[in-house]
N, C-alpha and C. Protein backbone atom coordinates (compact mmCIF):
# COMPACT_ATOMS: atom_id res chain seq x y z
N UNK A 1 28.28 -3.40 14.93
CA UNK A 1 27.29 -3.81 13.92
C UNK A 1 26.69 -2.57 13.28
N UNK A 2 26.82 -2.67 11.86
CA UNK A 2 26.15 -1.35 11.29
C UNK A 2 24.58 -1.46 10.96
N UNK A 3 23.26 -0.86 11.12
CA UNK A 3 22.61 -0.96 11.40
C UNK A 3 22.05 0.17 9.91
N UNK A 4 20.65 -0.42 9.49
CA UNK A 4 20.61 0.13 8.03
C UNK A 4 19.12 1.08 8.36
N UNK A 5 19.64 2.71 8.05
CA UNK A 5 18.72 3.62 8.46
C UNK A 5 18.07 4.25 7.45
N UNK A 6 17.15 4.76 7.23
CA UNK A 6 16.20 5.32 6.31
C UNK A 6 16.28 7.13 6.21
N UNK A 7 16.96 7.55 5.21
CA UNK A 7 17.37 9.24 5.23
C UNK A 7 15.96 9.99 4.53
N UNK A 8 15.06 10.46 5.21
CA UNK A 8 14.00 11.25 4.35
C UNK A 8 14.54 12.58 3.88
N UNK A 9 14.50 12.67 2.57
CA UNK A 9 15.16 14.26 2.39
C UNK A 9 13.91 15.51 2.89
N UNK A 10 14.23 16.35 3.18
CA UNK A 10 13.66 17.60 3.11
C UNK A 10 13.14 18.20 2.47
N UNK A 11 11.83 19.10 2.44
CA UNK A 11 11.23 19.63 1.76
C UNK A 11 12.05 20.67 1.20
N UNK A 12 11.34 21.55 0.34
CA UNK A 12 11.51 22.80 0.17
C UNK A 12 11.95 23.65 1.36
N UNK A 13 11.64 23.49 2.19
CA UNK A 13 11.29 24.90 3.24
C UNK A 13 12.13 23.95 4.47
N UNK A 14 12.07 22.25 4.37
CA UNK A 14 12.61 21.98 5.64
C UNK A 14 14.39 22.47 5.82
N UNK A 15 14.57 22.40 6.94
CA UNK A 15 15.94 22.80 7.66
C UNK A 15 16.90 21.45 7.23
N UNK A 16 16.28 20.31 7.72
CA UNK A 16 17.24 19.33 8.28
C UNK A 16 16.50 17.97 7.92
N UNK A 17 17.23 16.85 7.86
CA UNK A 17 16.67 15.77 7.35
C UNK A 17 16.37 14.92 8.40
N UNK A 18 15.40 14.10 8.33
CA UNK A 18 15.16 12.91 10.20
C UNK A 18 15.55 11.48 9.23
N UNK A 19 16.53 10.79 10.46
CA UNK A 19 17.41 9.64 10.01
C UNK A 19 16.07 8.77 11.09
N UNK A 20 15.56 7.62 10.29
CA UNK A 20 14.93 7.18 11.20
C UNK A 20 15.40 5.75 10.90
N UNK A 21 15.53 4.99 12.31
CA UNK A 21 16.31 4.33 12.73
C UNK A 21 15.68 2.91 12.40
N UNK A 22 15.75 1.55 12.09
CA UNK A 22 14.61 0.73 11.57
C UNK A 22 14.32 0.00 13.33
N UNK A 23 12.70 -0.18 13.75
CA UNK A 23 12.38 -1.13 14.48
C UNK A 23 12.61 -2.42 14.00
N UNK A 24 12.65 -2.87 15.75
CA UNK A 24 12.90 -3.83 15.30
C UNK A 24 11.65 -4.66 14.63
N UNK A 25 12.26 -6.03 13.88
CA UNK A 25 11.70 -6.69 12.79
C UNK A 25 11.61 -6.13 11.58
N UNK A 26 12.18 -4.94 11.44
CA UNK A 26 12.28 -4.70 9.79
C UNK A 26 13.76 -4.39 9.41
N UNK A 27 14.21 -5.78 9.37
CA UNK A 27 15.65 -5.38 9.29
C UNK A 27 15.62 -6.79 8.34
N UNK A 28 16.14 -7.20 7.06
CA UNK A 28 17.55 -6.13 6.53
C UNK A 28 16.59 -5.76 5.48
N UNK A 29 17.07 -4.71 4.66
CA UNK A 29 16.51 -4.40 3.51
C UNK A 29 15.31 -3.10 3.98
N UNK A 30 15.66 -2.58 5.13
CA UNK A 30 14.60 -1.46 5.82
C UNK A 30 14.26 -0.28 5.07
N UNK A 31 13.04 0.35 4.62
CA UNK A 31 12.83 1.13 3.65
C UNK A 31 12.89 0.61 2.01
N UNK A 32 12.36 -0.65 2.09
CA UNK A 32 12.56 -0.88 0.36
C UNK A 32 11.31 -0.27 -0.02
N UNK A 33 10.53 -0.31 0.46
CA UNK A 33 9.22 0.83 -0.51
C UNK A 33 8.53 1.67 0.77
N UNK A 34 8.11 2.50 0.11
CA UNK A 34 7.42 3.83 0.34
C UNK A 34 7.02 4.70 0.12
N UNK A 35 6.38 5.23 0.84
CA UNK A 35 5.12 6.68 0.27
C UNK A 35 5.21 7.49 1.73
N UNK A 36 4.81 8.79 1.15
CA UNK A 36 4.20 9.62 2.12
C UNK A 36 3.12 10.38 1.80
N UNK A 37 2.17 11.05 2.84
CA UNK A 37 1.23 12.12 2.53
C UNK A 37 1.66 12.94 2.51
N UNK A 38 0.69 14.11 3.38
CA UNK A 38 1.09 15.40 3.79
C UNK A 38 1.28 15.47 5.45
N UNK A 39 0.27 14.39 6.22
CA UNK A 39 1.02 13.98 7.79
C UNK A 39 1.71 12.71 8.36
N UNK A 40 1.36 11.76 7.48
CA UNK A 40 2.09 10.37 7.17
C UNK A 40 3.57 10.06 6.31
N UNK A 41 4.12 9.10 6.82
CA UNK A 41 4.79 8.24 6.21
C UNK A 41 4.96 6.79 6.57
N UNK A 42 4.77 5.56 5.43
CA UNK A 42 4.48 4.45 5.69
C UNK A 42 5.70 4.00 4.84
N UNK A 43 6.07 2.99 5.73
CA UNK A 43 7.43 2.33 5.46
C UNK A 43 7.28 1.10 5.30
N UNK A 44 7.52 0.26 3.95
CA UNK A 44 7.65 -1.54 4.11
C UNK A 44 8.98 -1.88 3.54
N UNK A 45 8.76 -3.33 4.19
CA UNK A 45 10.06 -3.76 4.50
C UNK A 45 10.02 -5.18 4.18
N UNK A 46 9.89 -5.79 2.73
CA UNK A 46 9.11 -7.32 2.72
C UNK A 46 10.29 -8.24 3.19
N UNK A 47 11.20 -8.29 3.29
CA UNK A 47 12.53 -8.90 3.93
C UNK A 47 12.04 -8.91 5.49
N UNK A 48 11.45 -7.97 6.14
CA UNK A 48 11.52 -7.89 7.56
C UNK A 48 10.96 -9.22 8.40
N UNK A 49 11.33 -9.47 9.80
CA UNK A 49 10.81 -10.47 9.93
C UNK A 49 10.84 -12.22 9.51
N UNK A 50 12.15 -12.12 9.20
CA UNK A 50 12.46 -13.50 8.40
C UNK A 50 11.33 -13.79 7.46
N UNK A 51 11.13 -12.23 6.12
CA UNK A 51 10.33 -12.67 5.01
C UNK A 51 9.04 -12.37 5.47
N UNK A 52 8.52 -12.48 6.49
CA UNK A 52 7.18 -12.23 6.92
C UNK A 52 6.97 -10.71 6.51
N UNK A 53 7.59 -9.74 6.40
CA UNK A 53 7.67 -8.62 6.31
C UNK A 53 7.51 -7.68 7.21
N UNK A 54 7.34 -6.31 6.80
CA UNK A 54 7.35 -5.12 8.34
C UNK A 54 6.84 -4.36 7.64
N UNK A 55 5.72 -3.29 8.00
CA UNK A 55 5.30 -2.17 7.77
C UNK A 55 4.85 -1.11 8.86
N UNK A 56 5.29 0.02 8.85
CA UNK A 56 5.34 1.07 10.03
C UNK A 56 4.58 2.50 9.46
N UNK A 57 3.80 3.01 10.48
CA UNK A 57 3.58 4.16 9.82
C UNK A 57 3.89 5.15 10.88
N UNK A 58 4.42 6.47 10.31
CA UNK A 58 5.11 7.36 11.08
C UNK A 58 4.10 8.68 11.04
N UNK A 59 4.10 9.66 11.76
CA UNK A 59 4.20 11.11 11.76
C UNK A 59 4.99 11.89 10.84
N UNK A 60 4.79 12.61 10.11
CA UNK A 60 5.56 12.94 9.74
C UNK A 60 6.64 14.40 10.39
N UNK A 61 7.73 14.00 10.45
CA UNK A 61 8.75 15.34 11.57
C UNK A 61 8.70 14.57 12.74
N UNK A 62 8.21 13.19 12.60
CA UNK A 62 8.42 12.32 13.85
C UNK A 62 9.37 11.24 14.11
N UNK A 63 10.25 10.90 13.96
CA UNK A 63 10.98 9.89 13.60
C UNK A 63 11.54 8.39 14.65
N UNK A 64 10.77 9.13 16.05
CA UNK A 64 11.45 8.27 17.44
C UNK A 64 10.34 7.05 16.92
N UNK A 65 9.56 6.93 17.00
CA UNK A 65 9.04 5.47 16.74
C UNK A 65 7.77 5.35 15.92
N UNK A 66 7.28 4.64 15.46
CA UNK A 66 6.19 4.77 14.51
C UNK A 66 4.85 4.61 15.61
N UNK A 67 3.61 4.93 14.72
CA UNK A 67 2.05 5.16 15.73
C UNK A 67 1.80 3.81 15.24
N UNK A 68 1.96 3.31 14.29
CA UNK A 68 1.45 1.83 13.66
C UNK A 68 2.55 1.03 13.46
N UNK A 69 2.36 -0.01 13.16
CA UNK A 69 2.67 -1.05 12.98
C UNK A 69 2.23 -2.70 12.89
N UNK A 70 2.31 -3.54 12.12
CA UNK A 70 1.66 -4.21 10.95
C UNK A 70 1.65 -5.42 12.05
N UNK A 71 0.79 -6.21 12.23
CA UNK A 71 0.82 -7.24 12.83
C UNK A 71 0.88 -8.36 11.82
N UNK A 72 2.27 -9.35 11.71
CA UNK A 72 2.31 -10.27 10.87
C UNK A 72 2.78 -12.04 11.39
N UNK A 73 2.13 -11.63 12.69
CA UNK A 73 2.34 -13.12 13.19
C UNK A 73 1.31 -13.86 12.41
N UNK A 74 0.51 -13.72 11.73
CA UNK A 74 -0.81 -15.00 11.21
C UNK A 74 -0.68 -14.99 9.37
N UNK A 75 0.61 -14.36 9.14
CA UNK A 75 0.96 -14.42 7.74
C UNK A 75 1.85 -15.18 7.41
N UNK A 76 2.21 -15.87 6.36
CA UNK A 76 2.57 -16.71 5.94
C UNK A 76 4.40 -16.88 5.70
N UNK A 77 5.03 -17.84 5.81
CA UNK A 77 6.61 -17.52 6.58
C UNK A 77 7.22 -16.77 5.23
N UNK A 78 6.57 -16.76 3.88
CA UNK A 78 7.45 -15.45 2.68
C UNK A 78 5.97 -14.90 2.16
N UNK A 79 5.38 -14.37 3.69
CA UNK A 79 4.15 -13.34 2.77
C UNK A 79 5.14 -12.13 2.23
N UNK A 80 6.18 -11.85 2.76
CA UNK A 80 6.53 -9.80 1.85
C UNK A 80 5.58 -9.31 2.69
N UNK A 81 4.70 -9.04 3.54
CA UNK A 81 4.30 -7.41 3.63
C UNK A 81 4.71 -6.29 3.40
N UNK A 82 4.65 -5.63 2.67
CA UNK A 82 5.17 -4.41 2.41
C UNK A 82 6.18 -4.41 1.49
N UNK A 83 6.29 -5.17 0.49
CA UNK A 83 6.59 -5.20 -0.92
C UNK A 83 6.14 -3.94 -1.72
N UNK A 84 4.99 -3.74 -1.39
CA UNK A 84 4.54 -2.54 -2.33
C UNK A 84 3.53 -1.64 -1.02
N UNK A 85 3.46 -0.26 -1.02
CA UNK A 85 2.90 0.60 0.02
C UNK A 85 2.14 2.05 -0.78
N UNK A 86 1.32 2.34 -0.32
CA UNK A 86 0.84 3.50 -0.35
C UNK A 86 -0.19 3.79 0.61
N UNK A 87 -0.09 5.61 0.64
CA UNK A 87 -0.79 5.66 1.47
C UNK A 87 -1.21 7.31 0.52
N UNK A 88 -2.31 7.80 1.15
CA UNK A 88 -2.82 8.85 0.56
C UNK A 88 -4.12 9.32 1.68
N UNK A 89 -4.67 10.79 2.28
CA UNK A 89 -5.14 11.19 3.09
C UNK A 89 -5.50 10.29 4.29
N UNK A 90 -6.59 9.81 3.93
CA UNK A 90 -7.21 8.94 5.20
C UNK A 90 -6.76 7.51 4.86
N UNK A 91 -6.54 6.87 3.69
CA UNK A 91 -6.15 5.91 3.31
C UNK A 91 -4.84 5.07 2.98
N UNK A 92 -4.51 3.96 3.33
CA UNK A 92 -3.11 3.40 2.67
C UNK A 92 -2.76 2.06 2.21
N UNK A 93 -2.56 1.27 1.64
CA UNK A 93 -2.59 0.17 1.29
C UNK A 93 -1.05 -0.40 1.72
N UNK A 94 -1.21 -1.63 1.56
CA UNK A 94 -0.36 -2.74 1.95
C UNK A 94 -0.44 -3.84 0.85
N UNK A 95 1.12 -4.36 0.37
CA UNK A 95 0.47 -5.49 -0.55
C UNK A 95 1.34 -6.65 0.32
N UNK A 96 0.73 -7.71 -0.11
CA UNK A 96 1.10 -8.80 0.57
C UNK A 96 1.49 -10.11 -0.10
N UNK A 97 2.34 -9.83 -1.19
CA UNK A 97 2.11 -10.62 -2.58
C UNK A 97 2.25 -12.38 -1.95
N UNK A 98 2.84 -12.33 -1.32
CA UNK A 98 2.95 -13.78 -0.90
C UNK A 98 2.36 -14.29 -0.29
N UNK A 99 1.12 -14.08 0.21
CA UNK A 99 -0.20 -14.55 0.98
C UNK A 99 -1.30 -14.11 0.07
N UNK A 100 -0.90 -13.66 -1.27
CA UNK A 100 -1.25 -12.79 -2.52
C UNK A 100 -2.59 -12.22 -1.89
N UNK A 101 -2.95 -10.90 -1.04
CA UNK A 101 -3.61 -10.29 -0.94
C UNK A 101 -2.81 -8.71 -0.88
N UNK A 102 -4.04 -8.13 -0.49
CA UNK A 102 -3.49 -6.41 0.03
C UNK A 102 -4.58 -6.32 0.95
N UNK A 103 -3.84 -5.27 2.08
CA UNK A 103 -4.79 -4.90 3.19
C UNK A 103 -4.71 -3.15 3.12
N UNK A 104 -6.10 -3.17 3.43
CA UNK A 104 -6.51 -1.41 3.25
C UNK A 104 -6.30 -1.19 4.81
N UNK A 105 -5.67 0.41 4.87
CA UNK A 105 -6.03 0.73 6.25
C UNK A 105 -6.89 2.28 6.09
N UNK A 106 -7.19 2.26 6.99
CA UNK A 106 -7.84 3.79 7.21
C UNK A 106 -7.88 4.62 8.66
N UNK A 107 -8.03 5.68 8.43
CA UNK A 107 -7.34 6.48 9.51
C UNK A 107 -8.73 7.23 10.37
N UNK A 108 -8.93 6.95 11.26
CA UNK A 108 -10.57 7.44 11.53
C UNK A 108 -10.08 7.71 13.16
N UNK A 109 -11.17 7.94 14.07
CA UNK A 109 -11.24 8.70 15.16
C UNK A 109 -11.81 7.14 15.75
N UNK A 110 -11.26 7.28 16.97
CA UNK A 110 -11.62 6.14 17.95
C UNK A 110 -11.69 6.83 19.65
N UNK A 111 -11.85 6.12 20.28
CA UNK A 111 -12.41 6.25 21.75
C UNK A 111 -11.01 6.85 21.95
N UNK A 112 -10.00 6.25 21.60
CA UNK A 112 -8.72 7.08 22.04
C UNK A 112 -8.27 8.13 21.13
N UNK A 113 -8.82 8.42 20.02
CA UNK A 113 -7.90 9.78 19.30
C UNK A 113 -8.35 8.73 17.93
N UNK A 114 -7.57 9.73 16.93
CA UNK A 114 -7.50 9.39 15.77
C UNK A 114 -6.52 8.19 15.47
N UNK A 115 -6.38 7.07 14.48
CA UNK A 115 -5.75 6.32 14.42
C UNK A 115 -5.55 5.24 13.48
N UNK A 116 -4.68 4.44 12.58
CA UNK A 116 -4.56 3.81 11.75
C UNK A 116 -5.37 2.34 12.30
N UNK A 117 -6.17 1.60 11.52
CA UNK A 117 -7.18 0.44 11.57
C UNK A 117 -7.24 -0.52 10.47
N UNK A 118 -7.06 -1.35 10.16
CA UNK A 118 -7.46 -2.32 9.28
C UNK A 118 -9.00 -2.53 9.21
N UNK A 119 -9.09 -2.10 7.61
CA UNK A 119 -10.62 -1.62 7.33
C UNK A 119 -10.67 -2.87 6.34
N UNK A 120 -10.26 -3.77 5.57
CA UNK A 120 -10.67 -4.44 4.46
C UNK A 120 -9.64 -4.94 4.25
N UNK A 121 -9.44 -6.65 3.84
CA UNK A 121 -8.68 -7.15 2.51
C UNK A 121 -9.46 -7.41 2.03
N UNK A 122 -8.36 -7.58 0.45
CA UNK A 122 -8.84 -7.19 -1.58
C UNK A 122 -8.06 -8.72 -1.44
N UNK A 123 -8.69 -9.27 -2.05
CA UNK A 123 -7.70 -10.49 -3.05
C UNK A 123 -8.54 -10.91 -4.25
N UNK A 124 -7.72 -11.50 -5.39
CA UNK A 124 -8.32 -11.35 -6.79
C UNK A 124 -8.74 -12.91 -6.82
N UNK A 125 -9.52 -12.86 -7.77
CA UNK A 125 -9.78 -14.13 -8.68
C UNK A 125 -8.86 -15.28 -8.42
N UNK A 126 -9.28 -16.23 -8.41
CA UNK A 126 -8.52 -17.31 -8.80
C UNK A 126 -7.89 -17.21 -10.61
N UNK A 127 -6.43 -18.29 -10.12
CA UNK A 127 -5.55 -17.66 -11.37
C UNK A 127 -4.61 -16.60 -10.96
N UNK A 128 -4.85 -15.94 -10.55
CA UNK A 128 -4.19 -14.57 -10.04
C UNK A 128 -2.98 -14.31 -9.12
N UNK A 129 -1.93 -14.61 -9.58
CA UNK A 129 -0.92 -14.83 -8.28
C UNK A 129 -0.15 -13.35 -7.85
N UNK A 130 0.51 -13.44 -6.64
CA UNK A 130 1.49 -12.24 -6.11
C UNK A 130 0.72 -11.05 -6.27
N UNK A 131 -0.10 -11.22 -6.15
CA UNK A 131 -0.86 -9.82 -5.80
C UNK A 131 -0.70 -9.03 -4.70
N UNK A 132 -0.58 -7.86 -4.92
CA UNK A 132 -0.02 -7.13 -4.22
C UNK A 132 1.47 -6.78 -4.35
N UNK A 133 2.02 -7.07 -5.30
CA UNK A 133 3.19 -6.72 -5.28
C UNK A 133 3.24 -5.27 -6.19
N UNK A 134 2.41 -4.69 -6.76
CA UNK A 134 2.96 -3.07 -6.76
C UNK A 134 1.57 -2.62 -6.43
N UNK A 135 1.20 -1.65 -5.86
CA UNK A 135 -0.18 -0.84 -5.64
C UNK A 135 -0.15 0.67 -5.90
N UNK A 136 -0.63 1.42 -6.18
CA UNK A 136 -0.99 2.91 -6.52
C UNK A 136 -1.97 3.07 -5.83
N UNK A 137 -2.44 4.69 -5.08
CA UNK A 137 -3.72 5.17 -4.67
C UNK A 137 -3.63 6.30 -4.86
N UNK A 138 -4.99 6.92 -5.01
CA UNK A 138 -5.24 8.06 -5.45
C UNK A 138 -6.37 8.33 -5.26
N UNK A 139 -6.26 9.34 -3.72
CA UNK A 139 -7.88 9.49 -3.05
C UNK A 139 -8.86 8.33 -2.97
N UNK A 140 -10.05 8.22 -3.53
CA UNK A 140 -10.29 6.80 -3.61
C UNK A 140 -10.80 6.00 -5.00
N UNK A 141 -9.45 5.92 -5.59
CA UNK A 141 -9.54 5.02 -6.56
C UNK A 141 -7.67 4.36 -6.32
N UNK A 142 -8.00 2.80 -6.30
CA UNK A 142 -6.57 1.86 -6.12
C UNK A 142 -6.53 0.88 -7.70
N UNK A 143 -5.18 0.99 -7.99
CA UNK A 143 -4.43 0.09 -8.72
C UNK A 143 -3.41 -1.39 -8.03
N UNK A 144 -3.77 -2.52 -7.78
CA UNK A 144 -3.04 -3.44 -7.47
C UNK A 144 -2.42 -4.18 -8.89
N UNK A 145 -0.97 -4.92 -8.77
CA UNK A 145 -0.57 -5.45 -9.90
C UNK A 145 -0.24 -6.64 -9.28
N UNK A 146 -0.25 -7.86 -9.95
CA UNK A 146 -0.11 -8.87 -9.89
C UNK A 146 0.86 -10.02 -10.60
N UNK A 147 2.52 -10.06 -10.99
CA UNK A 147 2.83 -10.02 -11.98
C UNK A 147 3.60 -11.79 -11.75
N UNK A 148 2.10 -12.48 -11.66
CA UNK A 148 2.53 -13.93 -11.10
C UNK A 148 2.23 -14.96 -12.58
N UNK A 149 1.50 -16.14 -12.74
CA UNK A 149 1.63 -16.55 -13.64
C UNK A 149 0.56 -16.45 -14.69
N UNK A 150 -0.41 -15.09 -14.49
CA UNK A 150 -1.18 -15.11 -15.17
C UNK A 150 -1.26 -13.23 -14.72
N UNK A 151 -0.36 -12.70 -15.61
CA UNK A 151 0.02 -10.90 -15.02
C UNK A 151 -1.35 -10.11 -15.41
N UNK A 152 -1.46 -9.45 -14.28
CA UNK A 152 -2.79 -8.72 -14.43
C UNK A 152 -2.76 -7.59 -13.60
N UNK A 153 -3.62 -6.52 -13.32
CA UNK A 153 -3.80 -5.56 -12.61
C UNK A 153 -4.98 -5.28 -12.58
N UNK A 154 -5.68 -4.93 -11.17
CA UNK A 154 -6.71 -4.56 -10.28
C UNK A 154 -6.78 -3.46 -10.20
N UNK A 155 -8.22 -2.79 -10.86
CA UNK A 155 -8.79 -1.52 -10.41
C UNK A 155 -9.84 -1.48 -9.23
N UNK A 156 -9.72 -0.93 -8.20
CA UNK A 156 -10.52 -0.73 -7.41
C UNK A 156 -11.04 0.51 -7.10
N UNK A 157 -12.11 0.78 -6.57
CA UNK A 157 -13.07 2.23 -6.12
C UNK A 157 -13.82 2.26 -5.13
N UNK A 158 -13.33 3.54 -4.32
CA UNK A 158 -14.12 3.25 -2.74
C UNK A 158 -15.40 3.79 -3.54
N UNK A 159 -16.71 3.01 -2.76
CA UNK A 159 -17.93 3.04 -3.36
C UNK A 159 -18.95 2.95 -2.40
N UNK A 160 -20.23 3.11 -2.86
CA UNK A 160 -21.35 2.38 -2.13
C UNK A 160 -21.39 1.56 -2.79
N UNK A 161 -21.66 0.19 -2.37
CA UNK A 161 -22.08 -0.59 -2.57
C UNK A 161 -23.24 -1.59 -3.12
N UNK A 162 -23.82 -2.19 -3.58
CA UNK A 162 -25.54 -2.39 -3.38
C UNK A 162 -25.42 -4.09 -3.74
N UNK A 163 -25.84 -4.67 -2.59
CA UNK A 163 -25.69 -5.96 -2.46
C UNK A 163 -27.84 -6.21 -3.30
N UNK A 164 -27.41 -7.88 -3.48
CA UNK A 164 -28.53 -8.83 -4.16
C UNK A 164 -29.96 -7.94 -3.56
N UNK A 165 -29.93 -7.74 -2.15
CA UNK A 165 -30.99 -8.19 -1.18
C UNK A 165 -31.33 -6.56 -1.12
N UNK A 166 -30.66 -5.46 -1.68
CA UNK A 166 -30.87 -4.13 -1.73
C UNK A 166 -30.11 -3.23 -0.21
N UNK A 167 -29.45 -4.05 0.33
CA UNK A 167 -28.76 -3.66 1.19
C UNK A 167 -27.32 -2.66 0.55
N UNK A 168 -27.08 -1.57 1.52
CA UNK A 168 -25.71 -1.19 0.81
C UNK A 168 -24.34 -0.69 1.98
N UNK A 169 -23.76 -0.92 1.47
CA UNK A 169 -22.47 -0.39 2.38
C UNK A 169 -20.95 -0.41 1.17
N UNK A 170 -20.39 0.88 2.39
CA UNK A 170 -19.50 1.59 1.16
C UNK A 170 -18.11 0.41 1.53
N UNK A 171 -17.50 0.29 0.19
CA UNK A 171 -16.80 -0.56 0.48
C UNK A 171 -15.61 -0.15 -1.00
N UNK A 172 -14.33 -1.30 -0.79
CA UNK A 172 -13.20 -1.16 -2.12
C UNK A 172 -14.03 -1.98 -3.07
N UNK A 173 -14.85 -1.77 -4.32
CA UNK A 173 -15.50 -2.58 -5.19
C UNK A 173 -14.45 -2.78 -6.34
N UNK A 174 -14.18 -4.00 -7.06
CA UNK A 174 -13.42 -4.22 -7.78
C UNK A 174 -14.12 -4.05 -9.28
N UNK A 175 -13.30 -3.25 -9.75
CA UNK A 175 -13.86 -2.79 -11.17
C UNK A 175 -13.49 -3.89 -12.64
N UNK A 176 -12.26 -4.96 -11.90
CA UNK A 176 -12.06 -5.83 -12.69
C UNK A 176 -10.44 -6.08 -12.96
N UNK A 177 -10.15 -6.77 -13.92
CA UNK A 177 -8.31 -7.03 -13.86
C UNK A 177 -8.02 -7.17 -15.36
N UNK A 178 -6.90 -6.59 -15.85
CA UNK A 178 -6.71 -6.42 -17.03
C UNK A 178 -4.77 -7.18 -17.04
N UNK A 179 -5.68 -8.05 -17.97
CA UNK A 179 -4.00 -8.98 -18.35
C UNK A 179 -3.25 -8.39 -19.19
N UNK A 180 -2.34 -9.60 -19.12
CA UNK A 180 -0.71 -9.07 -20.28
C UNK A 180 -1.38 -9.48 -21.46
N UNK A 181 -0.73 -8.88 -22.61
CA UNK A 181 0.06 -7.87 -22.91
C UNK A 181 -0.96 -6.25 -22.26
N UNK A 182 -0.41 -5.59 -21.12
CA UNK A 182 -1.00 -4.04 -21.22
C UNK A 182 -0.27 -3.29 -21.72
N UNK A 183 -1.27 -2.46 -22.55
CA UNK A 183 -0.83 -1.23 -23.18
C UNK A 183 -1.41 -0.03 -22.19
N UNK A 184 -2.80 0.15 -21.75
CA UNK A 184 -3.56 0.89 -20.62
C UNK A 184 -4.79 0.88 -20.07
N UNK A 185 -4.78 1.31 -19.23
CA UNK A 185 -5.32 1.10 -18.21
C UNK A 185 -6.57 2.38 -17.33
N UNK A 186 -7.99 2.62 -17.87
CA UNK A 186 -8.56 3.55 -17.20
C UNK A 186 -8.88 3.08 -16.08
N UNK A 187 -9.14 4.18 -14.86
CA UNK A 187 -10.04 3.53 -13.67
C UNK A 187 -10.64 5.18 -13.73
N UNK A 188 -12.04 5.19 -14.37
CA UNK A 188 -12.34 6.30 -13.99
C UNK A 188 -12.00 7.38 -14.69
N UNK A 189 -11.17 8.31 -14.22
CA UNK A 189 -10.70 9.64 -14.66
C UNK A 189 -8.87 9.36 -14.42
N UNK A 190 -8.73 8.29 -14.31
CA UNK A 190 -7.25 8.13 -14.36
C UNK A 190 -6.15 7.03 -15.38
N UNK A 191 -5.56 7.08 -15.44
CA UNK A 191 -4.85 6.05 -16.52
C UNK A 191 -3.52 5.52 -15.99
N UNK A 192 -2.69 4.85 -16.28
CA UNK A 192 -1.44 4.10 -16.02
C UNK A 192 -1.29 3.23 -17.84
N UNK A 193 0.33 3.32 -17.39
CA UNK A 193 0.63 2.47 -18.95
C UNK A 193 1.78 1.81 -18.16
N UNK A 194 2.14 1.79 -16.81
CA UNK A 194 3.47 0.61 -16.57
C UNK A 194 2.64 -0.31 -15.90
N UNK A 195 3.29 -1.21 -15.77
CA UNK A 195 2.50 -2.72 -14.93
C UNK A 195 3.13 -3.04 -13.39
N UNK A 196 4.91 -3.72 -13.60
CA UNK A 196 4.82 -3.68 -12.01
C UNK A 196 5.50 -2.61 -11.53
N UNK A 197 5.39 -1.47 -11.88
CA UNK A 197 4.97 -0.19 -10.94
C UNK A 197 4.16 0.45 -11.88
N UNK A 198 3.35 0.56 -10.83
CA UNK A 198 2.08 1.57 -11.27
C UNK A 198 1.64 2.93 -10.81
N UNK A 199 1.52 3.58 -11.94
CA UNK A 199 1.49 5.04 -11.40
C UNK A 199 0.40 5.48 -12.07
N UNK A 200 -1.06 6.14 -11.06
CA UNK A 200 -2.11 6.93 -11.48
C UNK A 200 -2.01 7.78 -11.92
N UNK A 201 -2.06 9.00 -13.17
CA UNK A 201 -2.40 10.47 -13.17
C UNK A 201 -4.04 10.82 -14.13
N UNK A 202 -4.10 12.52 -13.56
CA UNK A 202 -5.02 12.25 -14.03
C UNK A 202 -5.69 12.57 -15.60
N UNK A 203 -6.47 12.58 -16.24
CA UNK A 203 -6.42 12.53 -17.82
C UNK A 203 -6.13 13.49 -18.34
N UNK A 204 -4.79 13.74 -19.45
CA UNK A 204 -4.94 14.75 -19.74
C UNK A 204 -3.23 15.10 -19.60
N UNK A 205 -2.93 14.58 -18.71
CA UNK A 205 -1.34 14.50 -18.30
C UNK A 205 -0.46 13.35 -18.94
N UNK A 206 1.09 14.49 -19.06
CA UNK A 206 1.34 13.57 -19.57
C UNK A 206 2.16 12.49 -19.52
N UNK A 207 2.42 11.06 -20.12
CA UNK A 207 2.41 9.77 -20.23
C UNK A 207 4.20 9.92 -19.19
């Protein structure tokens, strides 16, 4: 049985490439999207799992088994997890178009060491379908796209917060969703002009 492996190329400076092998439940279609940082790499796999999907996050120069991995027994039998992925310093997203949310993770220090956590799900408006099927991040400002029967895309911004009652806590605040026809798209100090893939840069760069 041939078994379908994921080839990361090499840097500049690296020697040799790491073939990393798919766990199980993310098989077939292993490595359809991905990102890396500078110590991460997060792997999805929305096929994995009979459709439920698979998402793994690795070390990077680590390749024997991943530190994370996505718990998708309470998702839905064609959520996709990991249809669309990013990840960026402390942060990484997950889209989940078929349970149409996205889940944030974040990387913080715990009683045992440092470690990947589920910090927040984002889901949009009613109206709004397959969300999560492409995402962008960039430090902390996120792009989700949604390209279901009413196509739109989600700006989000890690923030403080300030609830009714004057209470606050920092949280992903949604800056709002911009339908079809798009031409572009600010969040901030950044722009995008594609829809289902979305790519942040920042102003000034070009298109």
């Amino acid at each position: 049985m041939c078994l379908a492996s994921l080839v990361i190329l090499p840097s500049v400076l690296a020697f040799s490439t790491l073939e990393i092998m798919p766990p199980s439940g993310a098989t077939p279609g292993f490595g359809s999207a991905l990102d890396k940082s500078s110590d991460h790499l997060i792997v999805g796999t929305s096929t994995g799992n009979n459709d439920r999907g698979h998402v793994a996050i690795y070390v990077n120069g680590n390749s024997t088994s991943p530190i994370w991995t996505l718990d998708v027994s309470g998702f839905g039998s064609d959520a996709a997890a990991g249809k669309a992925v990013a990840i960026d310093g402390e942060w990484a997203v997950i889209g989940i178009p078929g349970d149409n949310k996205a889940l944030i993770l974040r990387y913080e220090s715990s009683e045992s060491g440092m470690q990947w956590t589920e910090y927040e799900y984002l889901t949009p408006p009613p109206g709004i379908d397959l969300f999560g099927w492409s995402v962008d991040l960039n430090e902390d400002e996120l792009l989700i796209g949604a390209p279901g029967s009413v196509e739109a895309v989600g700006a989000y911004v890690f923030e403080e917060y300030m609830f009714p009652d004057g209470s606050t806590q920092f949280m992903w605040n949604n800056y709002g969703f911009v339908g079809s026809p798009l031409v572009s798209i600010r969040v901030r100090t950044r722009r995008t002009r594609t829809f289902h893939s979305l790519v942040v840069r920042a102003m000034g760069e070009p298109p």
